[in-house]
N, C-alpha and C. Protein backbone atom coordinates (compact mmCIF):
# COMPACT_ATOMS: atom_id res chain seq x y z
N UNK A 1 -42.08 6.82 -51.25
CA UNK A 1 -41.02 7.29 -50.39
C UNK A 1 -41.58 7.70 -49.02
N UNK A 2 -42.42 8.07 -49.28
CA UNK A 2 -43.47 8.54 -47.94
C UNK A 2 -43.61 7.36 -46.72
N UNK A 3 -44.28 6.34 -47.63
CA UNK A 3 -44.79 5.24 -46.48
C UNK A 3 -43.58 4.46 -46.39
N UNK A 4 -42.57 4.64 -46.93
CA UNK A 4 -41.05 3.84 -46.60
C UNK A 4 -40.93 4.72 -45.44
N UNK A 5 -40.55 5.82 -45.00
CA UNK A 5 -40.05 6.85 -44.36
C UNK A 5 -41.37 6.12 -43.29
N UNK A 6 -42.31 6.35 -43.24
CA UNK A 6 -43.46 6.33 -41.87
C UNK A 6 -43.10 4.74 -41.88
N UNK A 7 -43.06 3.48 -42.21
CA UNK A 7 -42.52 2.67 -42.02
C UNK A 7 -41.51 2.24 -41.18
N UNK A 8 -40.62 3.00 -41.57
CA UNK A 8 -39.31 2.69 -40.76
C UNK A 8 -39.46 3.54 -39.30
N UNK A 9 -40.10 4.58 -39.45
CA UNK A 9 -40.27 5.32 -37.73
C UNK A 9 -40.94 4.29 -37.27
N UNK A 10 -41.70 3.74 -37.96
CA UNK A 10 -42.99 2.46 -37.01
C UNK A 10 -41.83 1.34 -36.01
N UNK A 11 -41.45 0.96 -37.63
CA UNK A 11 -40.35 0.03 -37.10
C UNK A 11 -39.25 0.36 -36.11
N UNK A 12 -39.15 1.16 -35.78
CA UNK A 12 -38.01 2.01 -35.19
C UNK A 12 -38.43 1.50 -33.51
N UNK A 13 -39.76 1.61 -33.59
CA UNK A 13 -40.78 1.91 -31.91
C UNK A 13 -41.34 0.19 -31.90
N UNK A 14 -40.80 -0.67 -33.03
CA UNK A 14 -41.76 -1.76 -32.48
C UNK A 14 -41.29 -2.50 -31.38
N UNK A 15 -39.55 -2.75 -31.63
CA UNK A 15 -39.49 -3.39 -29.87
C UNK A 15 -39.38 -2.41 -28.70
N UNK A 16 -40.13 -1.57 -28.39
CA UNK A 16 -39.80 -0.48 -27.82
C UNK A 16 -40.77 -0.92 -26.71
N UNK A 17 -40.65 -1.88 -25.94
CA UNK A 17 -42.02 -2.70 -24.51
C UNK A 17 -41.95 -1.48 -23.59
N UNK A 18 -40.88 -0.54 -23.33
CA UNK A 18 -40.69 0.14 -21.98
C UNK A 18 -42.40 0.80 -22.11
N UNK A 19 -42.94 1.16 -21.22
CA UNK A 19 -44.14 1.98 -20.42
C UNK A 19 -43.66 3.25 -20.73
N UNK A 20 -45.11 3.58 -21.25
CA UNK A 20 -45.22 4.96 -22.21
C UNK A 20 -44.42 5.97 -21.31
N UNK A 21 -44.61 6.16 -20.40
CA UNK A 21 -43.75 6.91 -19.49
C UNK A 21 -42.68 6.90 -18.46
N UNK A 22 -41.96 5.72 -19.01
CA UNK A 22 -41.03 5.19 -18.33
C UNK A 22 -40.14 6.26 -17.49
N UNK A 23 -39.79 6.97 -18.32
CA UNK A 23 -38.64 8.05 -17.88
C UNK A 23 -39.44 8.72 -16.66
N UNK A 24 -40.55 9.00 -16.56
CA UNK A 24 -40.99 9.80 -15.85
C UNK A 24 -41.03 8.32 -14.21
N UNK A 25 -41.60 7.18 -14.41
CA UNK A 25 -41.33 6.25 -13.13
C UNK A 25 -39.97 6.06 -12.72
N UNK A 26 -38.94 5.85 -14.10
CA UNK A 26 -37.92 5.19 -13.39
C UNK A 26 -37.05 6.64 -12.56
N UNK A 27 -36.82 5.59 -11.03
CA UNK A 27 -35.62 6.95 -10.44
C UNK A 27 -33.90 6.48 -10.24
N UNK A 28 -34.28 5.65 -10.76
CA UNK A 28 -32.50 5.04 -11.25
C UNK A 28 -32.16 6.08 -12.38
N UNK A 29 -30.88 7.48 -12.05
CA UNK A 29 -30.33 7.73 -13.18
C UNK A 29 -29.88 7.04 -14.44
N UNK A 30 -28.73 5.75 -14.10
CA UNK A 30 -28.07 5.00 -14.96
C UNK A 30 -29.42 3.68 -15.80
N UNK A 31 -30.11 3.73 -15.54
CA UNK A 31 -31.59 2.83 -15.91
C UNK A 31 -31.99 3.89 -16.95
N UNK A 32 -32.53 5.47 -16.14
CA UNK A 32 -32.65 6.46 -17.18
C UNK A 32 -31.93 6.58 -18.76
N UNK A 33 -30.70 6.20 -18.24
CA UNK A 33 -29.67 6.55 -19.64
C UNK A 33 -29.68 5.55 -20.45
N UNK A 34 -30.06 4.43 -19.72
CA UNK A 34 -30.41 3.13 -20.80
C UNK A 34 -31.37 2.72 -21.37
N UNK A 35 -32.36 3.49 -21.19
CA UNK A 35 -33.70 3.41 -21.96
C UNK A 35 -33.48 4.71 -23.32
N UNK A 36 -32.83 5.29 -22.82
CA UNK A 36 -32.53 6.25 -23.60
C UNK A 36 -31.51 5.82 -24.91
N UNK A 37 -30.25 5.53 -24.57
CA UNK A 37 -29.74 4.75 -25.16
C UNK A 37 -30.62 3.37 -26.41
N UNK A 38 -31.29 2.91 -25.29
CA UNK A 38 -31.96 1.62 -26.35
C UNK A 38 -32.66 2.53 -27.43
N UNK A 39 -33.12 3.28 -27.00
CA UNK A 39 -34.40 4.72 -28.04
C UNK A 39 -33.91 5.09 -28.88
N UNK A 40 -32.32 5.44 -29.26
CA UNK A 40 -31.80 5.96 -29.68
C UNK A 40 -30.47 5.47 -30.76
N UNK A 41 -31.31 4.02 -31.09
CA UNK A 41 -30.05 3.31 -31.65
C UNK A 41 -29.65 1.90 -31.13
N UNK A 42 -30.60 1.44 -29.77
CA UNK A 42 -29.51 0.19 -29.27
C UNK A 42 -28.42 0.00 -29.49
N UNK A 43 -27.54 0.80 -28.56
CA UNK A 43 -26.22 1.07 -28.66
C UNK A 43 -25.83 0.07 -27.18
N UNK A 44 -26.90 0.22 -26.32
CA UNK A 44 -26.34 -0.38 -25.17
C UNK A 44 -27.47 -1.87 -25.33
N UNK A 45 -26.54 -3.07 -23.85
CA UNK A 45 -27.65 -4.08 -24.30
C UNK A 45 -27.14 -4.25 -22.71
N UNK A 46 -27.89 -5.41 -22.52
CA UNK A 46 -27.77 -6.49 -21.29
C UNK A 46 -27.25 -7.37 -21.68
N UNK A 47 -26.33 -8.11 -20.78
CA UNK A 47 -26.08 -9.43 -21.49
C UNK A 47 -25.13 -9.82 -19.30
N UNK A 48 -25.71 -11.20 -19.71
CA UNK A 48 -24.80 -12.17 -18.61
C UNK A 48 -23.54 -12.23 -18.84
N UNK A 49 -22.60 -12.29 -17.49
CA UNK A 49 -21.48 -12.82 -17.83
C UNK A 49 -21.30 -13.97 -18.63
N UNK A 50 -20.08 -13.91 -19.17
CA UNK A 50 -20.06 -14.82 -20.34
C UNK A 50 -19.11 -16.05 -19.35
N UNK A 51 -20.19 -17.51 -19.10
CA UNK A 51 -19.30 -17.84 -17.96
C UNK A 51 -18.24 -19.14 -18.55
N UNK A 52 -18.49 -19.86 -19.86
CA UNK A 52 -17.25 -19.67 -20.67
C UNK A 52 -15.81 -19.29 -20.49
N UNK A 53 -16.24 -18.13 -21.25
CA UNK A 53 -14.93 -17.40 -21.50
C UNK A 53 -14.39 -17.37 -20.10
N UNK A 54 -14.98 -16.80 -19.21
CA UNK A 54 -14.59 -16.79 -17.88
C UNK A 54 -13.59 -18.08 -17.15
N UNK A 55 -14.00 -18.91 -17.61
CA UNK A 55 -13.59 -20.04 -16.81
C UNK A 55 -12.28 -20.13 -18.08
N UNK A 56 -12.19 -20.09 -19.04
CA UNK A 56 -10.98 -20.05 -20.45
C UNK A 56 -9.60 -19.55 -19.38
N UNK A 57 -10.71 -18.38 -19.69
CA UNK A 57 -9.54 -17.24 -19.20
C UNK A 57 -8.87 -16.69 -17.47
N UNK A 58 -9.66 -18.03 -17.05
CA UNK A 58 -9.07 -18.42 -15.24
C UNK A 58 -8.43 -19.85 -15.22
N UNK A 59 -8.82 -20.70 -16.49
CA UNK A 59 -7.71 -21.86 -16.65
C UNK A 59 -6.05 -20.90 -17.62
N UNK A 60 -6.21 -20.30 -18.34
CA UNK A 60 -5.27 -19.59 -18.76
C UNK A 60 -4.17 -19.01 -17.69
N UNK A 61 -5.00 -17.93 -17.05
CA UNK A 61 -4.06 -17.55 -15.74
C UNK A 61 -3.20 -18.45 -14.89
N UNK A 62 -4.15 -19.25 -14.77
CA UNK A 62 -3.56 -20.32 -13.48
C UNK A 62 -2.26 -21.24 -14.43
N UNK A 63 -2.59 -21.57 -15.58
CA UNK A 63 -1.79 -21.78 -16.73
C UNK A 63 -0.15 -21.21 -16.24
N UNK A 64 -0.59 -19.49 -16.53
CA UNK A 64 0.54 -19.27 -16.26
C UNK A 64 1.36 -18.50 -15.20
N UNK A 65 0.32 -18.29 -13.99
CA UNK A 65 1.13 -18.42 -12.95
C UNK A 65 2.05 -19.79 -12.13
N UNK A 66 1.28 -20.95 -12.81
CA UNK A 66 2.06 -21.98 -12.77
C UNK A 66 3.79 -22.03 -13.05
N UNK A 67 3.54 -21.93 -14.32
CA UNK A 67 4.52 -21.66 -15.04
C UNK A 67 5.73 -20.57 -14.19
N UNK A 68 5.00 -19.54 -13.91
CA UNK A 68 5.75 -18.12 -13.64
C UNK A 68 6.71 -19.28 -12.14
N UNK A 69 5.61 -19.98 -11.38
CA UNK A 69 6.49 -20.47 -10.25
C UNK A 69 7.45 -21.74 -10.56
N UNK A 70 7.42 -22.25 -11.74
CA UNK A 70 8.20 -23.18 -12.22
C UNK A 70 9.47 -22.54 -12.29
N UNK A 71 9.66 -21.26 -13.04
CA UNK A 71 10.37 -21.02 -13.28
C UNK A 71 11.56 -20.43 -12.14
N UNK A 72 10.46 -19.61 -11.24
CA UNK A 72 11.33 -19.24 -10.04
C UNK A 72 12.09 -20.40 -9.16
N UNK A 73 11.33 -22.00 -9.18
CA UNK A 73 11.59 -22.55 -8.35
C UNK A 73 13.08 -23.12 -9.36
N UNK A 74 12.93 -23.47 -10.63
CA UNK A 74 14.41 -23.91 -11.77
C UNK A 74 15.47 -22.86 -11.08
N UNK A 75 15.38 -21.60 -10.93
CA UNK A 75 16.01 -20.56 -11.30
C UNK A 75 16.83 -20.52 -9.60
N UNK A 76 16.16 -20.97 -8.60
CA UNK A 76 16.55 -21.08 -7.13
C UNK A 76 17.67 -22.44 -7.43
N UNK A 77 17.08 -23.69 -8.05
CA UNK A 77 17.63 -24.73 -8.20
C UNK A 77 19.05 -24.59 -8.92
N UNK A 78 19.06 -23.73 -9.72
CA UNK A 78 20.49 -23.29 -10.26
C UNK A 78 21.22 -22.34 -9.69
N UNK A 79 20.61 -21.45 -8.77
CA UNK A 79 22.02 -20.75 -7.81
C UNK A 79 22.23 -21.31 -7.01
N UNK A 80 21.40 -22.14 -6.34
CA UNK A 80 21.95 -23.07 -5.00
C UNK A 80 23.04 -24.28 -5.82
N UNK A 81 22.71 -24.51 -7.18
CA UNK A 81 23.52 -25.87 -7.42
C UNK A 81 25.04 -24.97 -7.68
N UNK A 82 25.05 -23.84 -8.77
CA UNK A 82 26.12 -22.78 -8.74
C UNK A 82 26.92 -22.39 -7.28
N UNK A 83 26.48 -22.40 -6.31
CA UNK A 83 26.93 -21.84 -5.36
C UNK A 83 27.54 -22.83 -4.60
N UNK A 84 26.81 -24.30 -4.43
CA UNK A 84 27.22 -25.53 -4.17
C UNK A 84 28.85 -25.53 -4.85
N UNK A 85 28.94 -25.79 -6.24
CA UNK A 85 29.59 -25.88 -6.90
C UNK A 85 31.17 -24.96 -6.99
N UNK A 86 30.53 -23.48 -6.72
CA UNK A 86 31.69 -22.84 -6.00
C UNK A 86 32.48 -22.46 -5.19
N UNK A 87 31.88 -23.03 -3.88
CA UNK A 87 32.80 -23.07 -2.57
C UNK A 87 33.62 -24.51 -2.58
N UNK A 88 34.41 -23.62 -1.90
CA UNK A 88 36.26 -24.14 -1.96
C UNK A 88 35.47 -25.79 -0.63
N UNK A 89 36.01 -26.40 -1.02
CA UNK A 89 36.06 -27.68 -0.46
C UNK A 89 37.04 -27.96 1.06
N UNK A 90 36.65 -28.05 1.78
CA UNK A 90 37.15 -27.12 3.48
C UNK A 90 37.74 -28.64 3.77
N UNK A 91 36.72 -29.64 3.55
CA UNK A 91 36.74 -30.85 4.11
C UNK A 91 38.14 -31.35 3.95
N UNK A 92 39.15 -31.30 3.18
CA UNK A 92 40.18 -31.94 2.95
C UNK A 92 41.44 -31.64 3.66
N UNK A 93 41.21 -30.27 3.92
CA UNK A 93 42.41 -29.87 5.13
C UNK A 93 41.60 -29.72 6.38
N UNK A 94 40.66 -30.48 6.53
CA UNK A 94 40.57 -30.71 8.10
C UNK A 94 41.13 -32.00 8.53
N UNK A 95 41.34 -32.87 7.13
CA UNK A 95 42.02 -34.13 7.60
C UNK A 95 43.47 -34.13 7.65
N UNK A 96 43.99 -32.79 7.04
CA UNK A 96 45.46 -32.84 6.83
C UNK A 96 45.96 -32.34 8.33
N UNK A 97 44.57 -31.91 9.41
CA UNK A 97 45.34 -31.96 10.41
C UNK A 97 45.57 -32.62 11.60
């Protein structure tokens, strides 16, 4: 139980590359908190934008702002045809005079 226990602290520190005294060089607060963080669990990581998803989810949008202007332009096309449709027809008594 012993050398399980000293084991796992070993293991704990093996990917641990930062410079024995990191905290004391680095003067980036938010750098500070992430070495700390990694020490403490790798809770935080690095990672690249994911440029993928990115591009998914900017064909998506455009998707449906498309759409959004389809709809405004249908929606113009039916009050102008409505409105067409409801004025009184003038033309016929201009010939009656």
């Amino acid at each position: 139980m012993q050398k399980e226990a000293a084991f796992y602290e070993e293991l704990r520190h093996l990917f641990d590359i930062a410079h024995a005294n990191a905290l004391d060089i680095i003067t980036i607060e938010e750098d500070k908190q992430f070495l700390i963080a990694q020490r403490t669990g790798r809770v935080g990581y690095m990672a690249g934008i994911d440029k993928d998803l990115t591009a998914k989810e900017d064909r998506k949008k455009e998707r449906i702002d498309r759409a959004v202007r389809y709809r405004m332009k249908e929606q113009e096309r039916y009050t102008l045809a409505a409105t067409v449709q409801t004025e009184p027809d003038t033309s016929s008594e201009d010939d009656k005079s």
